[in-house]
C-alpha atoms as a PDB file:
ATOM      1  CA  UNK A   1     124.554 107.787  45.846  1.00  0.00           C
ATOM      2  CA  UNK A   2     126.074 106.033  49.030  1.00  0.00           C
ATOM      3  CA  UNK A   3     124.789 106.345  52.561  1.00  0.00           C
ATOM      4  CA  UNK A   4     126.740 105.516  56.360  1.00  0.00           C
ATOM      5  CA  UNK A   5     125.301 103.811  58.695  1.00  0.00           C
ATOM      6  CA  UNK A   6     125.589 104.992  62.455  1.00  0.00           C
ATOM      7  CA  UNK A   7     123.835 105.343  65.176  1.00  0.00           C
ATOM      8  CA  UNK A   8     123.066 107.501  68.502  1.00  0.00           C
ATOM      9  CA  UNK A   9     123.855 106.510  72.136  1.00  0.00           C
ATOM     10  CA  UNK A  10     120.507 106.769  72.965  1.00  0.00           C
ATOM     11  CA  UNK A  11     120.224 103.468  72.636  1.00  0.00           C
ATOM     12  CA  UNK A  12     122.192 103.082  75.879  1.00  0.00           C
ATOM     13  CA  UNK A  13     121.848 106.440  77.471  1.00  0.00           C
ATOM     14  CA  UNK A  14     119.348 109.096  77.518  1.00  0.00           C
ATOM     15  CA  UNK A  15     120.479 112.888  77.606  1.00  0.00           C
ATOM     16  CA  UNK A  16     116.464 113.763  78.034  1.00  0.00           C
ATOM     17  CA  UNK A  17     116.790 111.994  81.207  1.00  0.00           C
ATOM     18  CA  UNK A  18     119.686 110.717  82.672  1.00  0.00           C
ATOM     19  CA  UNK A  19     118.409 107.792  84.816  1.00  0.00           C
ATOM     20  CA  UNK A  20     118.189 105.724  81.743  1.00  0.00           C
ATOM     21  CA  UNK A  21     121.353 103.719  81.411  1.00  0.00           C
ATOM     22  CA  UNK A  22     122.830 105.698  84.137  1.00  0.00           C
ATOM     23  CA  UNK A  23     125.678 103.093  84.687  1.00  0.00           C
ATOM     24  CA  UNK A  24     126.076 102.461  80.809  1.00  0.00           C
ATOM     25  CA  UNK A  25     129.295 103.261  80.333  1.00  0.00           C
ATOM     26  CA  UNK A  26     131.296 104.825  76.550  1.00  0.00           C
ATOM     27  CA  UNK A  27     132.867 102.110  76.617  1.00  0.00           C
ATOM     28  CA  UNK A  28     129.810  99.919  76.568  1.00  0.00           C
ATOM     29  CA  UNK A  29     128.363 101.807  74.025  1.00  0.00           C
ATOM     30  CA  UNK A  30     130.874 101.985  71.269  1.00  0.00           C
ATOM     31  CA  UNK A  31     132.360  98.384  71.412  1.00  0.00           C
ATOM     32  CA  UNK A  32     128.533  97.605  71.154  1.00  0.00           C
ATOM     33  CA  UNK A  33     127.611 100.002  68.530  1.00  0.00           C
ATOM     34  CA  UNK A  34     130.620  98.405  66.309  1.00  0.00           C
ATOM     35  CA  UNK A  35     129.773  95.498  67.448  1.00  0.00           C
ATOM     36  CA  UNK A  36     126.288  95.354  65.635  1.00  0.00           C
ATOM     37  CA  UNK A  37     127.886  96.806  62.448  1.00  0.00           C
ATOM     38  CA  UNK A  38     127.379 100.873  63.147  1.00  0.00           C
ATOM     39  CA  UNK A  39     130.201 103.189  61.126  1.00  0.00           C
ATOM     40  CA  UNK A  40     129.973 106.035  63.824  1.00  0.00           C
ATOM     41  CA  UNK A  41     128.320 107.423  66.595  1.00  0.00           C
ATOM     42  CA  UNK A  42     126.458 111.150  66.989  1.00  0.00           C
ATOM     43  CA  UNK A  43     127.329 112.914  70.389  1.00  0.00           C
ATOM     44  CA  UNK A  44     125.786 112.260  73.358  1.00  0.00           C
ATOM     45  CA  UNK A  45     126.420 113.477  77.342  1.00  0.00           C
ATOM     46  CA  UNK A  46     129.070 110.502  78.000  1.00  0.00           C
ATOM     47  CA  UNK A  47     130.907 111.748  75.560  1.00  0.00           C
ATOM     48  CA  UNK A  48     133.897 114.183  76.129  1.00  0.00           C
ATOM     49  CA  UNK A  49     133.571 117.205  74.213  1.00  0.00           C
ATOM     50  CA  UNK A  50     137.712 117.725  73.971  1.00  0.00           C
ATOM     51  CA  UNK A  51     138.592 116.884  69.963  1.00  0.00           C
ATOM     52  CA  UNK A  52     141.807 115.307  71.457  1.00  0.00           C
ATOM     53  CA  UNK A  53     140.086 113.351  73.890  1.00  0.00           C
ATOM     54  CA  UNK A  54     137.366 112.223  71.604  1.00  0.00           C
ATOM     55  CA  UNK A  55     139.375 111.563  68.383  1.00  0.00           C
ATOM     56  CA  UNK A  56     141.563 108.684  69.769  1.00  0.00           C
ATOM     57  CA  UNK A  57     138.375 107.305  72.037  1.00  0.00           C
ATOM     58  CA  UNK A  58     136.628 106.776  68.316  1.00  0.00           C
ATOM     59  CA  UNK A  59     139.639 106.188  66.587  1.00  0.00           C
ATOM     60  CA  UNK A  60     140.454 103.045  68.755  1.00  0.00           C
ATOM     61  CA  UNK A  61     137.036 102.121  67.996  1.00  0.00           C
ATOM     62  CA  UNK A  62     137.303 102.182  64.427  1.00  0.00           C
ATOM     63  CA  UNK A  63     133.958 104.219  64.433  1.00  0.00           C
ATOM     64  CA  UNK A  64     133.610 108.354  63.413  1.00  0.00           C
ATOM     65  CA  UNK A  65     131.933 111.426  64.237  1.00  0.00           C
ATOM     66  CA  UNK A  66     128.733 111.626  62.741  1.00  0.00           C
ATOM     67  CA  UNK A  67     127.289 114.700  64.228  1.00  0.00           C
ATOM     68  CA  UNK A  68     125.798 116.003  67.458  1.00  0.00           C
ATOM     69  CA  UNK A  69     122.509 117.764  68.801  1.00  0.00           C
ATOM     70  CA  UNK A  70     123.002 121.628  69.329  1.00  0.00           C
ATOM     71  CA  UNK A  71     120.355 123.634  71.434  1.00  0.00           C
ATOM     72  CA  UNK A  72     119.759 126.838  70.114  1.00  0.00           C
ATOM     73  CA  UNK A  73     118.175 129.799  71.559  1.00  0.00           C
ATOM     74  CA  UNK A  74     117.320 132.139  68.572  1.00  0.00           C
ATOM     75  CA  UNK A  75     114.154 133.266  69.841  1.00  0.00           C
ATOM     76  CA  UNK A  76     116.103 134.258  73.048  1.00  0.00           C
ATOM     77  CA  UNK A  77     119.046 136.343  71.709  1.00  0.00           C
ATOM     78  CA  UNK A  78     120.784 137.780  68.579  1.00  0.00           C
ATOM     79  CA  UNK A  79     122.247 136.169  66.097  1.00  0.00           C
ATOM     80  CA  UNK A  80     125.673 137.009  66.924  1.00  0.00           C
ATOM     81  CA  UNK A  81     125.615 135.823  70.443  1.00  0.00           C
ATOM     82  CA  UNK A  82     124.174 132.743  68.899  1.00  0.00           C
ATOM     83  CA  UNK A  83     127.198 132.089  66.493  1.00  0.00           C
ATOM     84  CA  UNK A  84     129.324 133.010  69.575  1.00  0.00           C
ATOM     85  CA  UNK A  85     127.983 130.138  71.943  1.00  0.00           C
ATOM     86  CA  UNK A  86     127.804 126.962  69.188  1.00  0.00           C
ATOM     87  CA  UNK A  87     131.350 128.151  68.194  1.00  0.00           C
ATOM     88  CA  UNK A  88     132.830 124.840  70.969  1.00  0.00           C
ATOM     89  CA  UNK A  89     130.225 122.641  69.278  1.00  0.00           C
ATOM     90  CA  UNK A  90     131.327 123.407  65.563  1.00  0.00           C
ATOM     91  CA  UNK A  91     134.810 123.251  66.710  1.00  0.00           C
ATOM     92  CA  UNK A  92     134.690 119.924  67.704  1.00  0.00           C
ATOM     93  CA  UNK A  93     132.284 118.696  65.032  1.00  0.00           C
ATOM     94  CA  UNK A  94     135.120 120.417  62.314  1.00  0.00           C
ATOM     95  CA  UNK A  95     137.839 118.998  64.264  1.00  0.00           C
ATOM     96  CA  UNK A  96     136.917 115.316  63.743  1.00  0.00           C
ATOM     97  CA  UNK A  97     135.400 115.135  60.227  1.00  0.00           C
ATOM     98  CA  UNK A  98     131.813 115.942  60.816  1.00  0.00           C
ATOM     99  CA  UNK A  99     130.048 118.074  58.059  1.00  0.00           C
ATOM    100  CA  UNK A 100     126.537 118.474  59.570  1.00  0.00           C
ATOM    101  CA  UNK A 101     125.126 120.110  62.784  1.00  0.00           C
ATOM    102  CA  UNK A 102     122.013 118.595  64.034  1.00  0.00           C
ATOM    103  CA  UNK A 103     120.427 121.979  64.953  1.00  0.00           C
ATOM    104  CA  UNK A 104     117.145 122.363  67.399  1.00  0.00           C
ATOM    105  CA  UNK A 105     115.177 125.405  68.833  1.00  0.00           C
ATOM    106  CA  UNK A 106     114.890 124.443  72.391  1.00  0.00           C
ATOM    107  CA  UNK A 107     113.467 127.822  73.583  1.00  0.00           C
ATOM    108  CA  UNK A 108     110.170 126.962  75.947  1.00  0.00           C
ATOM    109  CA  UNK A 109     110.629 123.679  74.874  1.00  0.00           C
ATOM    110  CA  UNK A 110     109.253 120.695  76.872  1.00  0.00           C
ATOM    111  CA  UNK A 111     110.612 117.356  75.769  1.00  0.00           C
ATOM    112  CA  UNK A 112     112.552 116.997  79.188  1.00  0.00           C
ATOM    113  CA  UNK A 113     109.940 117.719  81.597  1.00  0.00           C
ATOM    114  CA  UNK A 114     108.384 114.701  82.765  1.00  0.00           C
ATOM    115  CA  UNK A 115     105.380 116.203  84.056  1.00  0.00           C
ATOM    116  CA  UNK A 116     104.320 118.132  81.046  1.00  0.00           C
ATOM    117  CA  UNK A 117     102.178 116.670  77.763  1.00  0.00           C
ATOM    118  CA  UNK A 118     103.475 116.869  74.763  1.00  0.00           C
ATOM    119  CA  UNK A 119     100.234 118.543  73.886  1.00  0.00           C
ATOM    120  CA  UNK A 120     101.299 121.616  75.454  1.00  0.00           C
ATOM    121  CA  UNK A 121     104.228 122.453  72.994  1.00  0.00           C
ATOM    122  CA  UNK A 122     105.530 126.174  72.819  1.00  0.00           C
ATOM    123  CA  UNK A 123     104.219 127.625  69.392  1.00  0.00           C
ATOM    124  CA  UNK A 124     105.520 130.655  67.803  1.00  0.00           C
ATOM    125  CA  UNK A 125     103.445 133.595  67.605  1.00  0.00           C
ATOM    126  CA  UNK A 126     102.998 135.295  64.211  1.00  0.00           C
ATOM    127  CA  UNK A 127     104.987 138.475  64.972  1.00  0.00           C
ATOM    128  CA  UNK A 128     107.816 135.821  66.223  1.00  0.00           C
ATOM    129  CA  UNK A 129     107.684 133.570  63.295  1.00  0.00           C
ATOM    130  CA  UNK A 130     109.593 136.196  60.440  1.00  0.00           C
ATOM    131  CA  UNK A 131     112.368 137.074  62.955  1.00  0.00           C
ATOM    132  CA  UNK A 132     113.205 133.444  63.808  1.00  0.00           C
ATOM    133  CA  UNK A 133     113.499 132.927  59.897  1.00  0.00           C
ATOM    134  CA  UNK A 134     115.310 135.932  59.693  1.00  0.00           C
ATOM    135  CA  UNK A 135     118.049 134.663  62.250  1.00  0.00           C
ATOM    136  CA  UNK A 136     117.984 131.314  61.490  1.00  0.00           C
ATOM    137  CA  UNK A 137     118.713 131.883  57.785  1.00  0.00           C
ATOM    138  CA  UNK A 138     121.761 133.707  59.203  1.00  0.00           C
ATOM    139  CA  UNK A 139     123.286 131.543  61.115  1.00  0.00           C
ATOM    140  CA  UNK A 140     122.905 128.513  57.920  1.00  0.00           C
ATOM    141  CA  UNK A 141     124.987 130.694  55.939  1.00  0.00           C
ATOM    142  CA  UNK A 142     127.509 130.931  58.678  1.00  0.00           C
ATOM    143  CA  UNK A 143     127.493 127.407  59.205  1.00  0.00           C
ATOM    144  CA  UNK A 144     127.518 126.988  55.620  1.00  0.00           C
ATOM    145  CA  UNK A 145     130.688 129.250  55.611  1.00  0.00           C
ATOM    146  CA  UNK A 146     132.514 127.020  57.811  1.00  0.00           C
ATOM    147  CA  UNK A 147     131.520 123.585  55.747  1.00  0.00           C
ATOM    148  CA  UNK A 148     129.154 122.552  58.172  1.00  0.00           C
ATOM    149  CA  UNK A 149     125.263 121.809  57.277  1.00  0.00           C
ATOM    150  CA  UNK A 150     122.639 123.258  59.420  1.00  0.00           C
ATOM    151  CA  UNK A 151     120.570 120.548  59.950  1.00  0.00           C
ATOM    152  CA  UNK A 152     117.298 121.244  61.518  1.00  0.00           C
ATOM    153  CA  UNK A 153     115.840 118.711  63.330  1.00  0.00           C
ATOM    154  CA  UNK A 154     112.088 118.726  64.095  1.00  0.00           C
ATOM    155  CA  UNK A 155     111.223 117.469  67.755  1.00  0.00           C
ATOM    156  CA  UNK A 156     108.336 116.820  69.369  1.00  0.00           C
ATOM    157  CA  UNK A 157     107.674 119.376  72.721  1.00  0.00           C
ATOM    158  CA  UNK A 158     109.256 122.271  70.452  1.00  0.00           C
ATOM    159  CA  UNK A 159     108.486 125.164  67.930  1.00  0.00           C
ATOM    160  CA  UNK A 160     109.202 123.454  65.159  1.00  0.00           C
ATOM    161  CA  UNK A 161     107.068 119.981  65.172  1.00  0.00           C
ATOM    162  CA  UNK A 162     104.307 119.464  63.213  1.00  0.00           C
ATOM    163  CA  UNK A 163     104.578 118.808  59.196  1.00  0.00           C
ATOM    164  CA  UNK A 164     102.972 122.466  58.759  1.00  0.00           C
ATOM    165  CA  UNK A 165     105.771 123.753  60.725  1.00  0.00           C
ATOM    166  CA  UNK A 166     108.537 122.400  58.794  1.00  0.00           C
ATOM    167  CA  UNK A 167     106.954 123.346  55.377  1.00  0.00           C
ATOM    168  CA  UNK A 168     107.218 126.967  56.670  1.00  0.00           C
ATOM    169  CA  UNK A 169     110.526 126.783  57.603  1.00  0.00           C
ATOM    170  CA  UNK A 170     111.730 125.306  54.785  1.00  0.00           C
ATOM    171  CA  UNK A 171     109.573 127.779  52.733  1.00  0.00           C
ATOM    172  CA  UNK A 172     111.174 130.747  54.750  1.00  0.00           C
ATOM    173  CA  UNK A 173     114.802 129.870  54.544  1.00  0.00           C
ATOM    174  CA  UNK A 174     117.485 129.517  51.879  1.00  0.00           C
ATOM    175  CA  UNK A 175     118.977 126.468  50.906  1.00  0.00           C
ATOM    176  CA  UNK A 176     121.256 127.097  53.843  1.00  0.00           C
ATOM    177  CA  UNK A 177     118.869 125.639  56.467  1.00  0.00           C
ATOM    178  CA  UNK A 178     119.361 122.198  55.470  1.00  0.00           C
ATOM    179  CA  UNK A 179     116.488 119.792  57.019  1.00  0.00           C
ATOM    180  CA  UNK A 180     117.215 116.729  59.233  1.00  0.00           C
ATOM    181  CA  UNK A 181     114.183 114.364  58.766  1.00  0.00           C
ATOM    182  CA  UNK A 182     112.891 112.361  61.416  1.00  0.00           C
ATOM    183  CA  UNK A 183     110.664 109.714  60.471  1.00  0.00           C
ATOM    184  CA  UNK A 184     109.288 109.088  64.184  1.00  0.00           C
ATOM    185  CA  UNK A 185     108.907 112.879  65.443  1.00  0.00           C
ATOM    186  CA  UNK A 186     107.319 113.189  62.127  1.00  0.00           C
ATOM    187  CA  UNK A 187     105.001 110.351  62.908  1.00  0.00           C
ATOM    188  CA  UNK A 188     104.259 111.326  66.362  1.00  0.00           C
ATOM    189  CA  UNK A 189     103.604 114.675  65.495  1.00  0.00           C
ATOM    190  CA  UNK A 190     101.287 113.333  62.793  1.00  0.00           C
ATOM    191  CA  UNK A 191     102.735 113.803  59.696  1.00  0.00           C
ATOM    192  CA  UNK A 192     103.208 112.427  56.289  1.00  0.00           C
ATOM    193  CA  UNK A 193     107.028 111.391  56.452  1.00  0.00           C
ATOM    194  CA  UNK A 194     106.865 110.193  52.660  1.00  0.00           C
ATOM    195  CA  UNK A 195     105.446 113.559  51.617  1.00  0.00           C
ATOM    196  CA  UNK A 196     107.731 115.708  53.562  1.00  0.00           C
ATOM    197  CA  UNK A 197     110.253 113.948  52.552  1.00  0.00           C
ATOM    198  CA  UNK A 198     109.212 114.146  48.579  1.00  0.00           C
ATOM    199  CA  UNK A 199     108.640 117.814  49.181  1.00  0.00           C
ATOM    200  CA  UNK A 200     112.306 118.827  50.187  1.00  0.00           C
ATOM    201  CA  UNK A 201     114.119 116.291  49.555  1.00  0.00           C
ATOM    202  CA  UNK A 202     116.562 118.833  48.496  1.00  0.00           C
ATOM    203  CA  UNK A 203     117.047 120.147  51.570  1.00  0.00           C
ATOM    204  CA  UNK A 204     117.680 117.090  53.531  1.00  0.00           C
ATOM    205  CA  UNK A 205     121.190 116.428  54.660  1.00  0.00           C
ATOM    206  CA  UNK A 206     120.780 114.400  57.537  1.00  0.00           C
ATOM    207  CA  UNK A 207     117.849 111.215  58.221  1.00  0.00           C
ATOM    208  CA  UNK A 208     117.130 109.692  61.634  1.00  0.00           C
ATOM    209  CA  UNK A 209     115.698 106.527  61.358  1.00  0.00           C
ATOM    210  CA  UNK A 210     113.248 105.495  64.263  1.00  0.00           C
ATOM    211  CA  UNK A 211     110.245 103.840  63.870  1.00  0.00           C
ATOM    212  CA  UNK A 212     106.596 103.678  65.944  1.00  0.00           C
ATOM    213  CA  UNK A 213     104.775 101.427  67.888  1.00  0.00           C
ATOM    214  CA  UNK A 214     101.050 102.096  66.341  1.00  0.00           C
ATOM    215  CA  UNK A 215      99.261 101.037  69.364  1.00  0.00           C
ATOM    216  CA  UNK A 216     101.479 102.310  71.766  1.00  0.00           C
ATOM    217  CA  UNK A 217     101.175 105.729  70.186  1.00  0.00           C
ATOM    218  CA  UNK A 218      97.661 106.084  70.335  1.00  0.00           C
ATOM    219  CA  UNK A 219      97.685 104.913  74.131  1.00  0.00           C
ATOM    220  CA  UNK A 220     100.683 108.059  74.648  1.00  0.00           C
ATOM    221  CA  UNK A 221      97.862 110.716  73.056  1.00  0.00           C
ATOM    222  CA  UNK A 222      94.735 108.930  74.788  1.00  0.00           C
ATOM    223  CA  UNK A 223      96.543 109.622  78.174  1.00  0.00           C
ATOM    224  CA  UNK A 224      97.939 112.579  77.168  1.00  0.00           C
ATOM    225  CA  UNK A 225     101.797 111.666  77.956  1.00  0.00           C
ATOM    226  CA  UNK A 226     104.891 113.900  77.856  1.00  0.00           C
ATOM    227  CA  UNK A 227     107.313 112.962  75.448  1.00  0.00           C
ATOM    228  CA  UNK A 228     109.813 111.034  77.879  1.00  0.00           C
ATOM    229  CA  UNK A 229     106.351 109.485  79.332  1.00  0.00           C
ATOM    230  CA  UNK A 230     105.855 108.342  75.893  1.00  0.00           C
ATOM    231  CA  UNK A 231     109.070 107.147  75.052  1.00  0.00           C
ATOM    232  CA  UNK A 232     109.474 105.370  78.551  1.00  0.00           C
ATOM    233  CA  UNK A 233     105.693 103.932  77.145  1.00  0.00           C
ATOM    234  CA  UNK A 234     107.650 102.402  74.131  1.00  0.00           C
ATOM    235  CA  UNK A 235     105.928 104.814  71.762  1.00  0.00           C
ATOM    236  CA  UNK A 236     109.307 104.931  69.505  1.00  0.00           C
ATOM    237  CA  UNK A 237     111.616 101.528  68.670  1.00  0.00           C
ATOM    238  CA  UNK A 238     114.561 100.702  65.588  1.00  0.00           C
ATOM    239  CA  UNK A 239     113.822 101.227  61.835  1.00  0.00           C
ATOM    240  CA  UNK A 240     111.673  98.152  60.664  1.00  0.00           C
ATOM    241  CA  UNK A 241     110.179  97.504  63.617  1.00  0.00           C
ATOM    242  CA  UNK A 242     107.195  99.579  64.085  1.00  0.00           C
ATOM    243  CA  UNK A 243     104.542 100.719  61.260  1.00  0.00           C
ATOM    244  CA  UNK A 244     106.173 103.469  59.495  1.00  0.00           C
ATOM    245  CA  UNK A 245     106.581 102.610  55.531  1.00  0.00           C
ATOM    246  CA  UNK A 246     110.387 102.746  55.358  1.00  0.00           C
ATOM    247  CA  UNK A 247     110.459 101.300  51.519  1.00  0.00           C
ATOM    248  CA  UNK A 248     108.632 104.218  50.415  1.00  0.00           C
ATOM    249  CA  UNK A 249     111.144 106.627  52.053  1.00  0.00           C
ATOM    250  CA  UNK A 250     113.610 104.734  51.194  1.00  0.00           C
ATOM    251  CA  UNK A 251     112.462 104.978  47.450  1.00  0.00           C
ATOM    252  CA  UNK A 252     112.465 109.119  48.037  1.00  0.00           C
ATOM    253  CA  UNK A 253     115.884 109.140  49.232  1.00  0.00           C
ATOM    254  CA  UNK A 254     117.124 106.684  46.346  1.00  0.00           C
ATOM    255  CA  UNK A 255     114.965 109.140  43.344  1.00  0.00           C
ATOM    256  CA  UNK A 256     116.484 112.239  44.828  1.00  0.00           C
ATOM    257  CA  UNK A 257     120.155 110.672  45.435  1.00  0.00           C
ATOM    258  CA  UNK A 258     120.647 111.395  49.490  1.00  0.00           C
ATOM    259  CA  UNK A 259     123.932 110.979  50.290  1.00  0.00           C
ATOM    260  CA  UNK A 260     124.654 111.490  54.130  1.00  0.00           C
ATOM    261  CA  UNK A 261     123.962 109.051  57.250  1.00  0.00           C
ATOM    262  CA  UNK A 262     121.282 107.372  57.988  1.00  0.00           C
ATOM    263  CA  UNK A 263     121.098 107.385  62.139  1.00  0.00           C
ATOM    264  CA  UNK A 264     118.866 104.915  64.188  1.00  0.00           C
ATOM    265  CA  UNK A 265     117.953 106.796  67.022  1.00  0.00           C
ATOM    266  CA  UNK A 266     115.162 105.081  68.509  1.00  0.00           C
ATOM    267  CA  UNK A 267     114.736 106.545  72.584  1.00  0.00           C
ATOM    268  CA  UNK A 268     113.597 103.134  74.480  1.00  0.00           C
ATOM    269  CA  UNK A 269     114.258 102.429  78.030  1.00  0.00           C
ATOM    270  CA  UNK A 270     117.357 100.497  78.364  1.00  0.00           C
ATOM    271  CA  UNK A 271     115.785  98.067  81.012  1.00  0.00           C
ATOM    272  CA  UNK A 272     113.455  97.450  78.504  1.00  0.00           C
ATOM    273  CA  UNK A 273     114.713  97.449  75.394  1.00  0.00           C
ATOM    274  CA  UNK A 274     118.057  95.617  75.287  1.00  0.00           C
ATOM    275  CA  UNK A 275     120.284  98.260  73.040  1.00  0.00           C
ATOM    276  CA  UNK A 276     122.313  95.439  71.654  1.00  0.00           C
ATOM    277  CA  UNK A 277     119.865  93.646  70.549  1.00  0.00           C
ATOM    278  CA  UNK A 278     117.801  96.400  69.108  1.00  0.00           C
ATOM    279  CA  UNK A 279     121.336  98.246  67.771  1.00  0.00           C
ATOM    280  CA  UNK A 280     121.481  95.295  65.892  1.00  0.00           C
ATOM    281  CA  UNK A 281     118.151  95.017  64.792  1.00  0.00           C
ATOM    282  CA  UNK A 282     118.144  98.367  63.268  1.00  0.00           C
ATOM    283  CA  UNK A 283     121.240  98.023  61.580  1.00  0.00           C
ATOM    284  CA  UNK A 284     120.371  94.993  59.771  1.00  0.00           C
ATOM    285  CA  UNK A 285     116.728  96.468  58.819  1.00  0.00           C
ATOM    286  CA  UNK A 286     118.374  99.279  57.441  1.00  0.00           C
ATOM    287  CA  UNK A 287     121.180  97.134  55.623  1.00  0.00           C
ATOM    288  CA  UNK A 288     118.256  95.538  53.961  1.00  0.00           C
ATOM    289  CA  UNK A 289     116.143  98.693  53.172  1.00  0.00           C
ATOM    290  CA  UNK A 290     118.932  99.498  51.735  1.00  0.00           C
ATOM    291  CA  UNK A 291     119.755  97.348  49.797  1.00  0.00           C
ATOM    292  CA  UNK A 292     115.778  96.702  48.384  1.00  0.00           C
ATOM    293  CA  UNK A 293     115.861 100.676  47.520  1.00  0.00           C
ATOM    294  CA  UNK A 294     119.448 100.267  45.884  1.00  0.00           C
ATOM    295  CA  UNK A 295     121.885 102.280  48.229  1.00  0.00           C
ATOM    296  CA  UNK A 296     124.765 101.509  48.198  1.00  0.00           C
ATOM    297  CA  UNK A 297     126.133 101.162  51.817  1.00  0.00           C
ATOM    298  CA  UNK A 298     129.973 102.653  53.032  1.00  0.00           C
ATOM    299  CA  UNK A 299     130.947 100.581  55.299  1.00  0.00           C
END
């Protein structure tokens, strides 16, 4: 098995709310993403969205595609009009070498309002739950068809968060809804990230690596924080750096051969956090977890 290493601008900048690392440029961001020893970047709102734009940006770089966040809106419309507005996103992700789709129901979801705790999540109903399956299972095989992954990626302030939630959308979906595991959604959410991980580990074909502040955490569901309050908090930092047990993942991946990227994407304020230190940080933790676990790293 070998892994990549990259990471996502959210180090720098912050789609979920713009203010953070406002005047961070791309540039900024990918000399210091190579820089700390990152093979490619996922997509985030600096980015241009044109593969012939992009390409050469990267390209001078040295770095790659790795993927990029889609918002779908399956519990909103068909599955067809679904497959018709990703189509740009796939594009672009096909046109430069990326293979997986970082994939996200974002209907009633609340990870960008600032005002709103986390604790108030949309949940599907139980009449909504075999229908979202239904579609969702749908558009994996399409994605499948055009040799992309579906990745689904678990977030906190959405329909799909909690460890229960994943098991029954892995449970109610072919092997083309691929998981993306999140070690510090998981952990916020308050789930076993070793377990999950054990349990369909055959299903996971993409990892971001974040890590959480333990104390920090608890203070963000004492006061009952949104998510951005929480991140803005310092709830989340790099791989290695917070209390999540990253060998013993590690050891899953290694047992059930993972090969993909491993992504830091650890949302910290800018101001705060400095990303090239912590860009750094995580890249060396996860050199070394690495190499403990024996992965063998692409550069």
């Amino acid at each position: 098995m070998t892994v990549r290493i990259g990471i996502n601008p959210l180090t720098w900048t912050n789609d979920d709310l713009p203010a953070l690392g406002a005047d961070t440029s791309l540039e900024t961001c990918l000399s210091e993403g190579k820089l700390a020893g990152y093979s490619g970047f996922e997509l985030g709102q600096k980015f241009p969205r044109q593969a012939e734009i992009l390409g050469p940006i990267l390209d001078a770089h040295g770095l790659v595609l790795v993927s990029g966040w889609y918002s779908s809106l399956l519990l909103e419309r068909s599955v067809e009009d679904e497959i018709a507005a990703l189509q740009d996103h796939l594009n672009l992700l096909k046109q430069l070498g990326s293979t997986v789709m970082v994939y996200c129901e974002v209907s009633r979801c609340i990870h960008g309002d600032l005002d709103t705790p986390v604790s108030k999540r949309p949940k599907m109903t139980e009449a909504e739950w075999p229908e979202f399956l239904t579609r969702i299972n749908k558009v994996g095989e399409y994605l499948q068809s055009q040799g992309v992954a579906l990745a689904y990626h678990h977030h906190m302030g959405t329909v799909i968060e909690t460890e229960d939630d994943i098991d029954r959308l892995m449970a109610g979906t072919s092997e083309a809804v691929g998981l993306l595991l999140d070690s510090g959604h998981l952990t916020f959410a308050g789930g076993d990230v070793v377990a999950v991980a054990t349990r369909h580990a055959q299903r996971i074909k993409h990892v971001h690596c974040k890590d959480v502040r333990k104390a920090v955490l608890e203070d963000s569901k004492n006061r009952n924080l949104s998510f951005l309050n929480s991140v803005l908090n310092g709830t989340f930092t790099v791989p290695g750096d917070g209390f999540i047990d990253y060998p013993a993942v590690f050891a899953v991946l290694k047992a059930h051969n993972y090969s993909g990227w491993l992504v830091v994407e650890a949302e910290q304020d800018p101001a705060v956090a400095h990303p090239l230190t912590y860009a750094k940080l995580g890249h060396a933790n996860l050199s070394r977890l690495c190499a403990d676990a024996g992965i063998d790293v692409d550069a």
